[in-house]
N, C-alpha and C. Protein backbone atom coordinates (compact mmCIF):
# COMPACT_ATOMS: atom_id res chain seq x y z
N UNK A 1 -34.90 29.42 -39.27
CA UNK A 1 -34.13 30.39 -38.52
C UNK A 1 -34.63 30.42 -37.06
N UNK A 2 -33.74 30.70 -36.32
CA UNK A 2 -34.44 30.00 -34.84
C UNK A 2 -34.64 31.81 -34.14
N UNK A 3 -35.44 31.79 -33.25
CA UNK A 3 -36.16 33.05 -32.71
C UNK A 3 -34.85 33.58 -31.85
N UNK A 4 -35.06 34.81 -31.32
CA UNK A 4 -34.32 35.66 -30.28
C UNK A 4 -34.03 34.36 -28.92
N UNK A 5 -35.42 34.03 -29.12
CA UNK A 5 -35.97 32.82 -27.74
C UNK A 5 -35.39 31.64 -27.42
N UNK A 6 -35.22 31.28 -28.92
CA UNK A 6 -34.29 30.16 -29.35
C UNK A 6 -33.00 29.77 -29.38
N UNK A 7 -32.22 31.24 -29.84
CA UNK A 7 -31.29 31.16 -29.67
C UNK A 7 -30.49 31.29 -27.90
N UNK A 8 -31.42 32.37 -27.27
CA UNK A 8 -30.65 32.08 -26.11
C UNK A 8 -31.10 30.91 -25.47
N UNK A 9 -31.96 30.02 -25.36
CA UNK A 9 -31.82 28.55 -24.83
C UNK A 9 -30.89 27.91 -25.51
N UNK A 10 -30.80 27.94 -26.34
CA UNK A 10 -29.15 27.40 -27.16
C UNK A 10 -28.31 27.48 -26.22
N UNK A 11 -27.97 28.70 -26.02
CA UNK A 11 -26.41 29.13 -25.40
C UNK A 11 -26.54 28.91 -24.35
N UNK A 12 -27.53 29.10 -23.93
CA UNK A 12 -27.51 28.52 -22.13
C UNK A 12 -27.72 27.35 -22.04
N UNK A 13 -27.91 26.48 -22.85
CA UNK A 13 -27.90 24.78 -22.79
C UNK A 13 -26.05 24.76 -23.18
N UNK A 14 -25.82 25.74 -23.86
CA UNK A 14 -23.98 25.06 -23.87
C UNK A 14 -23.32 25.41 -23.14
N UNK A 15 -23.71 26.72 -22.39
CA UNK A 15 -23.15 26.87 -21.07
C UNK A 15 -23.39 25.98 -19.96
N UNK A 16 -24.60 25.82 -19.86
CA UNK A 16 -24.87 24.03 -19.09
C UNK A 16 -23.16 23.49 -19.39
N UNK A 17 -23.50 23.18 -20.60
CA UNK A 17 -22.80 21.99 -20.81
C UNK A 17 -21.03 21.73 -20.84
N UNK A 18 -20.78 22.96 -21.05
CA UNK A 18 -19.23 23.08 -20.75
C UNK A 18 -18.75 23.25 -19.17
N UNK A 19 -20.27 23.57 -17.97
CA UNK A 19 -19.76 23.57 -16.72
C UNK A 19 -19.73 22.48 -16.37
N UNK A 20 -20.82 21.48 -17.18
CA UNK A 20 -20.81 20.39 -16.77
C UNK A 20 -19.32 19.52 -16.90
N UNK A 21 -19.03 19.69 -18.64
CA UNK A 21 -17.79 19.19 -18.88
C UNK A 21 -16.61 19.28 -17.59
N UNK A 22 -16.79 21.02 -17.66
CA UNK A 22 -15.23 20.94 -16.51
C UNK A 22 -15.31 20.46 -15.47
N UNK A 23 -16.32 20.23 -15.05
CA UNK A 23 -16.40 19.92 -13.17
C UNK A 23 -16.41 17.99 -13.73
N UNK A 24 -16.32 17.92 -14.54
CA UNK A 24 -16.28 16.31 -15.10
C UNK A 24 -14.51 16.22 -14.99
N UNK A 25 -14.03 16.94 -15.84
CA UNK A 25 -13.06 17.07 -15.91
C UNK A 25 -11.91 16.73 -15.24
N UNK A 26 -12.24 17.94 -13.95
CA UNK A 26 -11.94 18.10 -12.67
C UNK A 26 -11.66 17.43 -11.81
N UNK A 27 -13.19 16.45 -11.48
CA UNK A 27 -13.43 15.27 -10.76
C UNK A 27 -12.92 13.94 -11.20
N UNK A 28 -12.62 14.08 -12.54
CA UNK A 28 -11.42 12.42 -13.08
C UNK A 28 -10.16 12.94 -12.80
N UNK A 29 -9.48 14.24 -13.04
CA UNK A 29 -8.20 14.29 -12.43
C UNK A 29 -7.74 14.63 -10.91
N UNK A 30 -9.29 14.82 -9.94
CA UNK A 30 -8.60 14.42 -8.72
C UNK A 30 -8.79 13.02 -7.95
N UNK A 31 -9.68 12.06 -9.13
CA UNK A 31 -9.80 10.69 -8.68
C UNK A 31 -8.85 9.94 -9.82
N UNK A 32 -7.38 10.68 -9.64
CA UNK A 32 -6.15 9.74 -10.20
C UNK A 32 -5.88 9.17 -8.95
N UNK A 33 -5.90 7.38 -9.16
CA UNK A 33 -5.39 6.54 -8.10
C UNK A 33 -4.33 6.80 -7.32
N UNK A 34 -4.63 7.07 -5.62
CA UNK A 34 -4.13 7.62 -4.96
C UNK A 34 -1.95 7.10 -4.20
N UNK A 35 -2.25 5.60 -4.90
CA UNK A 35 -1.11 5.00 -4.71
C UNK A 35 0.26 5.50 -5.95
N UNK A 36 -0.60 5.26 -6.95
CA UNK A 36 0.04 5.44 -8.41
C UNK A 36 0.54 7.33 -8.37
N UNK A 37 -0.01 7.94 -7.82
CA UNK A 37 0.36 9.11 -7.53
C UNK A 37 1.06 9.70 -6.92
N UNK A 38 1.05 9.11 -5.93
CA UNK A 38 2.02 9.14 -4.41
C UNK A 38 3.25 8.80 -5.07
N UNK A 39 3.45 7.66 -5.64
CA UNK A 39 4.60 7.34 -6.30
C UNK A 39 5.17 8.35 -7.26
N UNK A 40 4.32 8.63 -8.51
CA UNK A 40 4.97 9.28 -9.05
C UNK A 40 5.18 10.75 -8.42
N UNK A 41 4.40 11.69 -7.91
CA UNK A 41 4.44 13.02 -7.10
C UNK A 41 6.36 12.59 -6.76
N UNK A 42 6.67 11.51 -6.10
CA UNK A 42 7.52 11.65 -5.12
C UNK A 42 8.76 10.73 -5.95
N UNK A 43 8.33 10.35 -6.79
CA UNK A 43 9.31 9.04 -7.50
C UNK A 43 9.87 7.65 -6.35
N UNK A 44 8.57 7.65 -5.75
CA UNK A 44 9.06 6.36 -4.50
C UNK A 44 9.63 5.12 -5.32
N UNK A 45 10.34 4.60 -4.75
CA UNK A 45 10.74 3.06 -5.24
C UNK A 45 10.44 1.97 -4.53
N UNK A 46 9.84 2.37 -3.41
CA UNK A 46 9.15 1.44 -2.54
C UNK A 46 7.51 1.84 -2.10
N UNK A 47 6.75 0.66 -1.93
CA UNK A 47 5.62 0.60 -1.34
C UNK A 47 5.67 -0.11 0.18
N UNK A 48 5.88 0.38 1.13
CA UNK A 48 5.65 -0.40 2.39
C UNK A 48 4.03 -0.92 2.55
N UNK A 49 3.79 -1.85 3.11
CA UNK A 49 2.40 -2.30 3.52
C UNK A 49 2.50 -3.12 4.54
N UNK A 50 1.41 -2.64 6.10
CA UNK A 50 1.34 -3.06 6.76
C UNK A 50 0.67 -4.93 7.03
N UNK A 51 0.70 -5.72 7.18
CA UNK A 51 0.41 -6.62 7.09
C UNK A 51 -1.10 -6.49 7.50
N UNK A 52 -2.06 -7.57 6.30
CA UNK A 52 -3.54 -7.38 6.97
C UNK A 52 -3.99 -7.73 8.74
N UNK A 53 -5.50 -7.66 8.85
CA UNK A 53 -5.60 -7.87 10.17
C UNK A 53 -5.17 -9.11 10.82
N UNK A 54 -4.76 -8.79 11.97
CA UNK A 54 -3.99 -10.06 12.75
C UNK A 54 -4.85 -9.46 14.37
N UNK A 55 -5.91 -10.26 14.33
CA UNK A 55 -6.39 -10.26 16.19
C UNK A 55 -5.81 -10.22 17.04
N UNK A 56 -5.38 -9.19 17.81
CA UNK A 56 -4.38 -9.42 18.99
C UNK A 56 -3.19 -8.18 18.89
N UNK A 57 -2.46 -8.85 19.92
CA UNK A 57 -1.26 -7.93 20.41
C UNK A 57 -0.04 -8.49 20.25
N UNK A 58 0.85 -7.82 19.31
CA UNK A 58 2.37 -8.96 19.86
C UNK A 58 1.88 -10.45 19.41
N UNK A 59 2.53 -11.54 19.82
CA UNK A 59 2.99 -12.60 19.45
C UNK A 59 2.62 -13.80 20.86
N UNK A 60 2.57 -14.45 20.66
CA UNK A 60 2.70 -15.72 22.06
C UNK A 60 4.02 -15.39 22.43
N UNK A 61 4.57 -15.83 23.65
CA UNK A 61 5.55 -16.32 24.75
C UNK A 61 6.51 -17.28 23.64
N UNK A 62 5.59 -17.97 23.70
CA UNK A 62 6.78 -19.33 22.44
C UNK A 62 6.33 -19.00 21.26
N UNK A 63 6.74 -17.67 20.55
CA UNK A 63 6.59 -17.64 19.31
C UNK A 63 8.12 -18.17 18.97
N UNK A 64 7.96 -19.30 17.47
CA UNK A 64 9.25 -19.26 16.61
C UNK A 64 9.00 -19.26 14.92
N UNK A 65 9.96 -18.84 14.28
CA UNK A 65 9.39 -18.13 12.91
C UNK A 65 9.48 -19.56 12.56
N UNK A 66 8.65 -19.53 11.68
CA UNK A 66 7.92 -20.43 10.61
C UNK A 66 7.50 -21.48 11.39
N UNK A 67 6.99 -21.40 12.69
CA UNK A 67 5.59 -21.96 13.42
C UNK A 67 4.67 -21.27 13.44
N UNK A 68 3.62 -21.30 12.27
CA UNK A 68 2.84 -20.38 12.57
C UNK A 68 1.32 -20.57 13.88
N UNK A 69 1.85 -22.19 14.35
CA UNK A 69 0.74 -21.96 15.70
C UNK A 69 1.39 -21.16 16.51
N UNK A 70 2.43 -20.70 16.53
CA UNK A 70 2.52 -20.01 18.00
C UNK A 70 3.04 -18.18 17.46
N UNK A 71 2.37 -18.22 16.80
CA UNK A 71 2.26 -16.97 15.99
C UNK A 71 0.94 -16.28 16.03
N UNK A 72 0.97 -14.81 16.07
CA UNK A 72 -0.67 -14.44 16.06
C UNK A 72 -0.84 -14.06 14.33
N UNK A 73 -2.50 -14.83 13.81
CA UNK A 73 -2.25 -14.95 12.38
C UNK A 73 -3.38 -13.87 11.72
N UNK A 74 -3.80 -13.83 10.45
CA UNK A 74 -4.81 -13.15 10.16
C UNK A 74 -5.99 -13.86 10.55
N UNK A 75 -7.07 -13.06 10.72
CA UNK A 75 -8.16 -14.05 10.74
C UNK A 75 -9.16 -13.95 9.23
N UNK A 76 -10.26 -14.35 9.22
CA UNK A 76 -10.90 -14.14 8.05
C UNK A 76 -11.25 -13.02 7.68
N UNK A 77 -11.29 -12.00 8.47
CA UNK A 77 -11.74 -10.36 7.86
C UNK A 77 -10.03 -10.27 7.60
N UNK A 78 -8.77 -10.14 8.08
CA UNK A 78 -7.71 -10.00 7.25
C UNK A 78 -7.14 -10.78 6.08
N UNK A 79 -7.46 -11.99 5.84
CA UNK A 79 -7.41 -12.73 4.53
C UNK A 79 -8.84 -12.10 3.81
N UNK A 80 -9.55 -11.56 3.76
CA UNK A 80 -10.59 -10.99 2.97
C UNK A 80 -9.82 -9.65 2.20
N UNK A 81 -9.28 -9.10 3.58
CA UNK A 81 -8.78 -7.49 3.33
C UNK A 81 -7.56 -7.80 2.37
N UNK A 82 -6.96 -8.95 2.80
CA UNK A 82 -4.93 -9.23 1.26
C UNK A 82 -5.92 -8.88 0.36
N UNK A 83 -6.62 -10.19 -0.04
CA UNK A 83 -7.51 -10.75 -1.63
C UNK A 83 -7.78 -8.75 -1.95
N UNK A 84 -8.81 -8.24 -1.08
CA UNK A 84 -9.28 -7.12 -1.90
C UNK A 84 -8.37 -6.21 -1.88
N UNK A 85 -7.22 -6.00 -1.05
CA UNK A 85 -6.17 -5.24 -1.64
C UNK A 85 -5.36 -5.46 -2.90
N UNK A 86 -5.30 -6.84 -3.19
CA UNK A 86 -4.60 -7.26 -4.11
C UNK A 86 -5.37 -7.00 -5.41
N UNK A 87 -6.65 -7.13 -5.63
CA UNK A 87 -7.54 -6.85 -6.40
C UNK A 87 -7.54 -5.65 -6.98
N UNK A 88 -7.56 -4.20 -5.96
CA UNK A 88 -7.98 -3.13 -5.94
C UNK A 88 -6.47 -2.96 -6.98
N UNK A 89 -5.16 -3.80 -6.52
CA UNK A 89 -4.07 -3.11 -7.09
C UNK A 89 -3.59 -3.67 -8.58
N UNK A 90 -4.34 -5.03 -8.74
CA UNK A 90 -4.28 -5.69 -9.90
C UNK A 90 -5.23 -4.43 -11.27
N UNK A 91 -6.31 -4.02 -10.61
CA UNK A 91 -6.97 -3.69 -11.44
C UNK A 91 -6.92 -2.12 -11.73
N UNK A 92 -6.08 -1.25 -10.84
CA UNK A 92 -5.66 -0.21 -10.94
C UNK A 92 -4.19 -0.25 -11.13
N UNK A 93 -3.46 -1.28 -12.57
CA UNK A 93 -2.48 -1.45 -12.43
C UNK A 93 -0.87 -1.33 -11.91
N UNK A 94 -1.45 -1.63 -10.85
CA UNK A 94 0.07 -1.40 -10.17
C UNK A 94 0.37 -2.61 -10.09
N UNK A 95 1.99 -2.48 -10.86
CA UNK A 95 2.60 -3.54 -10.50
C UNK A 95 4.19 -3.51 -10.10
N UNK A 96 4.63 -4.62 -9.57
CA UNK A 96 5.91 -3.90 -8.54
C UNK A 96 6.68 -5.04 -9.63
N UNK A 97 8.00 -4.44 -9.20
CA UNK A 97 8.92 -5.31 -9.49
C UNK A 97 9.50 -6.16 -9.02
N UNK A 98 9.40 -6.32 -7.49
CA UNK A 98 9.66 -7.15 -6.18
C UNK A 98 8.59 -7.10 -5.26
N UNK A 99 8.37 -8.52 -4.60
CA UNK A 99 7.94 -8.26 -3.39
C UNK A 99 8.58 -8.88 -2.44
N UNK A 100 8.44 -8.48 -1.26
CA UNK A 100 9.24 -9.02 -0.15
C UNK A 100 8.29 -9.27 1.22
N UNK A 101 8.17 -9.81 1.99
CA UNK A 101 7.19 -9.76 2.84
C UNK A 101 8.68 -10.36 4.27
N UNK A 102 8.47 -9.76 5.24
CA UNK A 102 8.55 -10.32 6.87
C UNK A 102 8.71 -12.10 6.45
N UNK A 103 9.19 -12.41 7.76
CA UNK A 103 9.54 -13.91 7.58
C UNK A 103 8.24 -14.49 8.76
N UNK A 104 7.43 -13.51 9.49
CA UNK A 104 6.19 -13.70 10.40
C UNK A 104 5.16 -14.53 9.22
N UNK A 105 4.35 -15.37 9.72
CA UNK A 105 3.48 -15.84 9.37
C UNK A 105 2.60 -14.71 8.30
N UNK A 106 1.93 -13.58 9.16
CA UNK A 106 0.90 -13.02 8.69
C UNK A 106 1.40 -12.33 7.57
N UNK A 107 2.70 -11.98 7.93
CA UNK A 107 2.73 -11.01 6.56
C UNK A 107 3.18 -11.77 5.44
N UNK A 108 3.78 -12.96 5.30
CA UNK A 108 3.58 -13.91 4.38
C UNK A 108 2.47 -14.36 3.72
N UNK A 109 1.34 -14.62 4.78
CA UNK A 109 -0.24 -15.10 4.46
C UNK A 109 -0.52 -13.65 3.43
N UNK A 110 -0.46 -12.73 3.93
CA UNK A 110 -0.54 -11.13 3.15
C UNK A 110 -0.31 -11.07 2.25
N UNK A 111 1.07 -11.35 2.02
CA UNK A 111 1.96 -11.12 0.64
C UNK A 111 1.17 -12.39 -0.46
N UNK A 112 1.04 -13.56 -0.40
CA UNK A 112 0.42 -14.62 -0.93
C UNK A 112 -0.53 -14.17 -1.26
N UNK A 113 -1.97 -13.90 -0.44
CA UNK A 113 -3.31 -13.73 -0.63
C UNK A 113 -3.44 -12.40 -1.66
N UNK A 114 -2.38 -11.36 -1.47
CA UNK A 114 -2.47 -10.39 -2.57
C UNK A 114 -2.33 -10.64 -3.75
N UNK A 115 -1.94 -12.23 -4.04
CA UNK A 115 -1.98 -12.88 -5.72
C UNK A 115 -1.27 -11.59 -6.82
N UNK A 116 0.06 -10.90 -6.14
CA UNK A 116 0.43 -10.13 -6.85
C UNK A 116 1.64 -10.65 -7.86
N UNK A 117 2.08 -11.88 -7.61
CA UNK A 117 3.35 -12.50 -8.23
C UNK A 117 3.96 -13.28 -7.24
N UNK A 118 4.96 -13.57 -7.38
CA UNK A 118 6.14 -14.10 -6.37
C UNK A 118 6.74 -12.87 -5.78
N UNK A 119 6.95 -13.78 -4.73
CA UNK A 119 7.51 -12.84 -3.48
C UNK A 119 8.07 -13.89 -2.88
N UNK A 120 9.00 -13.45 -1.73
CA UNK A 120 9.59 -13.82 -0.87
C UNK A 120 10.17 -13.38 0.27
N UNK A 121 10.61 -14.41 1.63
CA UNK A 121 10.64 -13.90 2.82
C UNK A 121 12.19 -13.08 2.68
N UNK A 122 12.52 -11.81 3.41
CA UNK A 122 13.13 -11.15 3.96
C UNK A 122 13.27 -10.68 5.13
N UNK A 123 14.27 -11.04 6.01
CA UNK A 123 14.54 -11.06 7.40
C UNK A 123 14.91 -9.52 8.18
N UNK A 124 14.92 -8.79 6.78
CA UNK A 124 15.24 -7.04 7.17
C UNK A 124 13.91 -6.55 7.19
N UNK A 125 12.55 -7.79 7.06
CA UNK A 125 11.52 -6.79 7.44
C UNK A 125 10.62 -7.14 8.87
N UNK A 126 11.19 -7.99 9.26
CA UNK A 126 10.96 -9.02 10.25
C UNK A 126 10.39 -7.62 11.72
N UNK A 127 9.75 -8.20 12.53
CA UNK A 127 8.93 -7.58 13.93
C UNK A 127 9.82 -7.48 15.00
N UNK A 128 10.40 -6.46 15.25
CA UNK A 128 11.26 -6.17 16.81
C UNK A 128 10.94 -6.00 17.79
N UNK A 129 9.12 -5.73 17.27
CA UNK A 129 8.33 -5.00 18.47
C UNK A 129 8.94 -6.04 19.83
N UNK A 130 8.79 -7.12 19.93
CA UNK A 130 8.84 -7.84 21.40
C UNK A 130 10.64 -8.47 21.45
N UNK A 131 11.03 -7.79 20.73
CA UNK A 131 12.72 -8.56 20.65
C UNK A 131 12.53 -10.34 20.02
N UNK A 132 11.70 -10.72 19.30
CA UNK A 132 11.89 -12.15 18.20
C UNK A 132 12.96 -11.61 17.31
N UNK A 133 13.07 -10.65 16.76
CA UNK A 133 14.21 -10.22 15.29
C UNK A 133 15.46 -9.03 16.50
N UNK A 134 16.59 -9.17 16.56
CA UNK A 134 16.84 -7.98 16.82
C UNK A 134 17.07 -6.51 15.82
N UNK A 135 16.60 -5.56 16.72
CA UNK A 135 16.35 -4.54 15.91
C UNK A 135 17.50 -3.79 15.09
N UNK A 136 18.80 -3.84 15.60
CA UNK A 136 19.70 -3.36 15.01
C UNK A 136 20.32 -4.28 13.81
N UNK A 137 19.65 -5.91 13.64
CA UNK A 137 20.30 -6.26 12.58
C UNK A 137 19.78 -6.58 12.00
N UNK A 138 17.91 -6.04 11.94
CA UNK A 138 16.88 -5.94 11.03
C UNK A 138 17.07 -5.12 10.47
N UNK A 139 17.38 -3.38 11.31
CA UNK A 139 17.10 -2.37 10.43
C UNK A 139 18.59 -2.07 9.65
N UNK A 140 19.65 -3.06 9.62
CA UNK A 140 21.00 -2.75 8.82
C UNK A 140 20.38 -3.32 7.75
N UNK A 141 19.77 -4.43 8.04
CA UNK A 141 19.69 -5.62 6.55
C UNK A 141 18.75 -4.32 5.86
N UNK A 142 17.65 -3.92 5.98
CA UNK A 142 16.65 -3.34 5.71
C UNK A 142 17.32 -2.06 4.98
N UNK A 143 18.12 -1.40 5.49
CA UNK A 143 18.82 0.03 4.88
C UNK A 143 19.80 -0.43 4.10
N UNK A 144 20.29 -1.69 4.30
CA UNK A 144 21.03 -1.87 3.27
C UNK A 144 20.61 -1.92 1.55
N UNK A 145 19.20 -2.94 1.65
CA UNK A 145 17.92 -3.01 0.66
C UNK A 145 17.70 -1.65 0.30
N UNK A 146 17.65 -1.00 0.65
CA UNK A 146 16.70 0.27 0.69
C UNK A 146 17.70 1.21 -0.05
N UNK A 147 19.40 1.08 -0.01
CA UNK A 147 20.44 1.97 -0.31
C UNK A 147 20.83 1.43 -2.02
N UNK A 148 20.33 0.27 -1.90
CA UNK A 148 20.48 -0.48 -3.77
C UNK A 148 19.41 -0.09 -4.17
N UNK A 149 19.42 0.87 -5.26
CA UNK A 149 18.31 1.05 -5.89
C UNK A 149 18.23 0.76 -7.00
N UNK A 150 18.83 -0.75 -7.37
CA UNK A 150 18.45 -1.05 -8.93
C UNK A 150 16.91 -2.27 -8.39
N UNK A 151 16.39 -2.21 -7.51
CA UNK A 151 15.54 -3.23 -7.02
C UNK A 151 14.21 -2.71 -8.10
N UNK A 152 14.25 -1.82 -9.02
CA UNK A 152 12.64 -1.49 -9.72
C UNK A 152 11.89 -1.01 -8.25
N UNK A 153 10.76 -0.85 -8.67
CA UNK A 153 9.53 -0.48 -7.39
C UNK A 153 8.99 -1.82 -6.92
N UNK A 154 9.61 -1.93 -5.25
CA UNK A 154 9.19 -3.05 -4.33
C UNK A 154 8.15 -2.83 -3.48
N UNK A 155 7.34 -3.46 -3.53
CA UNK A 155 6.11 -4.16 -2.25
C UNK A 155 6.98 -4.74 -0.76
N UNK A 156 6.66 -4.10 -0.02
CA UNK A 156 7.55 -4.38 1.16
C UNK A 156 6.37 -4.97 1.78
N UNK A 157 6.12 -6.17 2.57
CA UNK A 157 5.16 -6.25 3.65
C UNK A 157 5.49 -6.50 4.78
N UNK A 158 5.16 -5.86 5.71
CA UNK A 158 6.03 -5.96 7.22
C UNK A 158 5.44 -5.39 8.12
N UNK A 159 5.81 -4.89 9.00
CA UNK A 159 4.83 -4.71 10.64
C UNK A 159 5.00 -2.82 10.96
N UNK A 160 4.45 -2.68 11.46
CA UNK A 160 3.61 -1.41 12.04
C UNK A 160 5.34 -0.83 12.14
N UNK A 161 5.97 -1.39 13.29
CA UNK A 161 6.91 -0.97 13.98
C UNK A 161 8.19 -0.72 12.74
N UNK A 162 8.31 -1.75 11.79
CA UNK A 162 9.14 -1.32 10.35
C UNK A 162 8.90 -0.43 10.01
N UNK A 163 7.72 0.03 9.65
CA UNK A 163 7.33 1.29 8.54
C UNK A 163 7.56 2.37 9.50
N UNK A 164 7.19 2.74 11.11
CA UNK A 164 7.84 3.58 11.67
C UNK A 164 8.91 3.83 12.07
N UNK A 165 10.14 3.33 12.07
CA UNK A 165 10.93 3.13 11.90
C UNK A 165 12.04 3.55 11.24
N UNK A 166 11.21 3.34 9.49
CA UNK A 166 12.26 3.67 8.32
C UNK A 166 11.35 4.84 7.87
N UNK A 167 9.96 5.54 7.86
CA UNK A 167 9.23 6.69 7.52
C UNK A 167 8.61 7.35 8.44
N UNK A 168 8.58 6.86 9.81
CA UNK A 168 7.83 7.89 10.40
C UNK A 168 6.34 7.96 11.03
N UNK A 169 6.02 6.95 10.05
CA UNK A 169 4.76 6.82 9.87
C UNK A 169 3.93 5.45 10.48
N UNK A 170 2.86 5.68 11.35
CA UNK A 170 2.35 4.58 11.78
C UNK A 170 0.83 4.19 11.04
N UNK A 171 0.58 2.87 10.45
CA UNK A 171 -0.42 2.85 9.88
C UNK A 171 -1.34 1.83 10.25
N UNK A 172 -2.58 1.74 9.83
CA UNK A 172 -3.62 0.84 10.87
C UNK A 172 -3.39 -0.97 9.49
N UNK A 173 -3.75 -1.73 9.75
CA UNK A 173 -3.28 -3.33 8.78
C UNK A 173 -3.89 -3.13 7.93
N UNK A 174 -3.05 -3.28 6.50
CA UNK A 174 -3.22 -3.26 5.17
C UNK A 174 -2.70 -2.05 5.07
N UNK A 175 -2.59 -1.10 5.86
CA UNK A 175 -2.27 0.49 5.34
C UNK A 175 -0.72 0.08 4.29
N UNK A 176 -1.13 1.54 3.69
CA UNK A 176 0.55 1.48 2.74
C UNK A 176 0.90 3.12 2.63
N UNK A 177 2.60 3.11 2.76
CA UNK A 177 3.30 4.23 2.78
C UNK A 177 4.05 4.03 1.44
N UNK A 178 4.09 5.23 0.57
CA UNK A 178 4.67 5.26 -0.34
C UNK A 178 6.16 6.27 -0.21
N UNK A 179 7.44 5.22 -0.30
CA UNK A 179 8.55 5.55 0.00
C UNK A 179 9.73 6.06 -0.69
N UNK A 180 10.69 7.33 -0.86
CA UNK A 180 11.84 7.34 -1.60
C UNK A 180 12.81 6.90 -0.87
N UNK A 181 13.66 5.93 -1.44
CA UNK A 181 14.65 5.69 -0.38
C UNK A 181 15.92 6.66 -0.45
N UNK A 182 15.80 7.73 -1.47
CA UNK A 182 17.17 8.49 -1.35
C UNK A 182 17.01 9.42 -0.87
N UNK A 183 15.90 10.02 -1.16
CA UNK A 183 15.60 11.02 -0.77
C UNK A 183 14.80 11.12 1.02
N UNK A 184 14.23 9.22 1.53
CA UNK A 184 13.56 9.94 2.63
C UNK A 184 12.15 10.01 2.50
N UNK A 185 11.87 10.50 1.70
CA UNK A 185 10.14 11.19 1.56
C UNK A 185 9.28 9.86 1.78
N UNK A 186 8.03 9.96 2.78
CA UNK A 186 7.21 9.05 2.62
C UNK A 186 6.31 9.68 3.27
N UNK A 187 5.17 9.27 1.77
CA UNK A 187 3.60 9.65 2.12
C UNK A 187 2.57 7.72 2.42
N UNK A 188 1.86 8.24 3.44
CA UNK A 188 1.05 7.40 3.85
C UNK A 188 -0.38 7.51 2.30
N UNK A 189 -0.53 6.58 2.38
CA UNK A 189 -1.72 6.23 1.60
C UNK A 189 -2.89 5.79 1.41
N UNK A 190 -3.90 5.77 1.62
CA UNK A 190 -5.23 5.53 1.80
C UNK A 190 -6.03 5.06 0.48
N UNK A 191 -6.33 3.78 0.43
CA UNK A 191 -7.04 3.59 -0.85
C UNK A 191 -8.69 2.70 -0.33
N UNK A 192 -9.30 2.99 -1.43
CA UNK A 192 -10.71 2.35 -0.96
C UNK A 192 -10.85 0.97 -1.48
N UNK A 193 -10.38 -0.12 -1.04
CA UNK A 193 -10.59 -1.49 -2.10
C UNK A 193 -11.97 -2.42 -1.38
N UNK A 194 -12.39 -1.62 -0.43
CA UNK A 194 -13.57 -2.46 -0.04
C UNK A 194 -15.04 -2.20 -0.86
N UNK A 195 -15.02 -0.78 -1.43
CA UNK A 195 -16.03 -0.85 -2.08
C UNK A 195 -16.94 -1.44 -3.30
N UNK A 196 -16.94 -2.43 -3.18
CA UNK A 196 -17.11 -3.54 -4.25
C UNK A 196 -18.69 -4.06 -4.21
C-alpha cells in the first residue's frame, strides 16, 4: 500500500505527464506541413512556384526562348535549392496532378530538377517583365488555364512578375503561393527544405 507520500508523487508525476502529452499534442498539430494546409484551409487547385535562384536581373539584350546561352540561368545554389525543394515535397507527400513550368530556361531547369514527374512547357507562364512574352497574351492563355478546373492540383513554375500578377503576391526564388482559382484566394507559403 503506498504512503500519503507516495501517493501524491504519483499524481504529480501524471500531472507531469498529461502536460507533457498536450503541449506534445499541440506542437504536432501546429507543425502540419505548411503547403498541404494552405491548400486544404483554402481548397487551392494550384501551387504557383517561383523559379529557383537565377543570378542577375532580367534577361540579356539577345535573349531567345529555348537558347538558353542568352538566357540568365540557375546557378549551383539554385539547382541545389529545385533538388531540395523537390525532396522536401516528395517526402511530405505532395503530389500534383500537373506540372507546368514557363518556356524560360530556368524555370524549366526548376521544374526538371524538382524530379516531381513530367511536366511541361506552357507559354501562359512565360516572363513579361522586359516585353520577351507579351503580357496581354500570356495572362489570357494563363486565365484561361486557371478558369478549367478539371486540371486536379497543378505545380505552376514561373517568374516573380506571374505570381504577382494573378495573386498579388511577390515572392523571393523557389517561394510558393498556394492558389484558388475560383475563388481568388492566395496564400504565400514558406517551407523549410534546407534543413537537412
Amino acid at each position: 500500500m503506498l504512503s500519503a507520500t507516495s501517493k501524491a508523487s504519483v499524481i504529480a508525476l501524471l500531472k507531469l505527464f498529461c502536460v507533457f502529452f498536450t503541449v506534445a499534442l499541440l506542437g504536432a498539430q501546429e507543425n502540419v506541413e505548411p503547403v498541404k494546409s494552405a491548400i486544404k484551409k483554402m481548397d487551392a487547385n494550384i501551387v504557383f512556384m517561383r523559379h529557383a535562384i537565377a543570378p542577375g536581373f532580367g534577361d540579356p539584350i539577345d535573349f531567345k526562348i529555348g537558347d538558353c546561352s542568352t538566357q540568365r540561368n540557375l546557378d549551383q545554389a539554385g539547382q541545389l535549392q529545385a533538388q531540395r525543394i523537390g525532396e522536401y515535397m516528395l517526402t511530405n507527400g505532395l503530389d500534383f496532378d500537373e506540372i507546368l513550368s514557363s518556356e524560360w530556361c530556368r524555370c524549366g531547369e526548376t521544374a526538371r530538377l524538382l524530379d516531381l514527374g513530367e511536366w511541361q512547357a506552357f507559354s501562359g507562364l512565360n516572363s513579361f517583365f522586359q516585353s520577351h512574352a507579351d503580357i496581354q497574351e500570356t495572362l489570357t492563355k494563363l486565365e484561361s488555364y486557371l478558369a478549367d478546373n478539371n486540371h486536379g492540383l497543378s505545380l505552376l513554375v514561373t517568374h516573380q512578375v506571374v505570381i504577382r500578377a494573378i495573386t498579388g503576391h511577390s515572392v523571393e526564388s523557389g517561394g510558393l503561393v498556394a492558389y484558388n482559382s475560383t475563388t481568388g484566394q492566395a496564400v504565400p507559403v514558406r517551407v523549410d527544405y534546407i534543413g537537412k
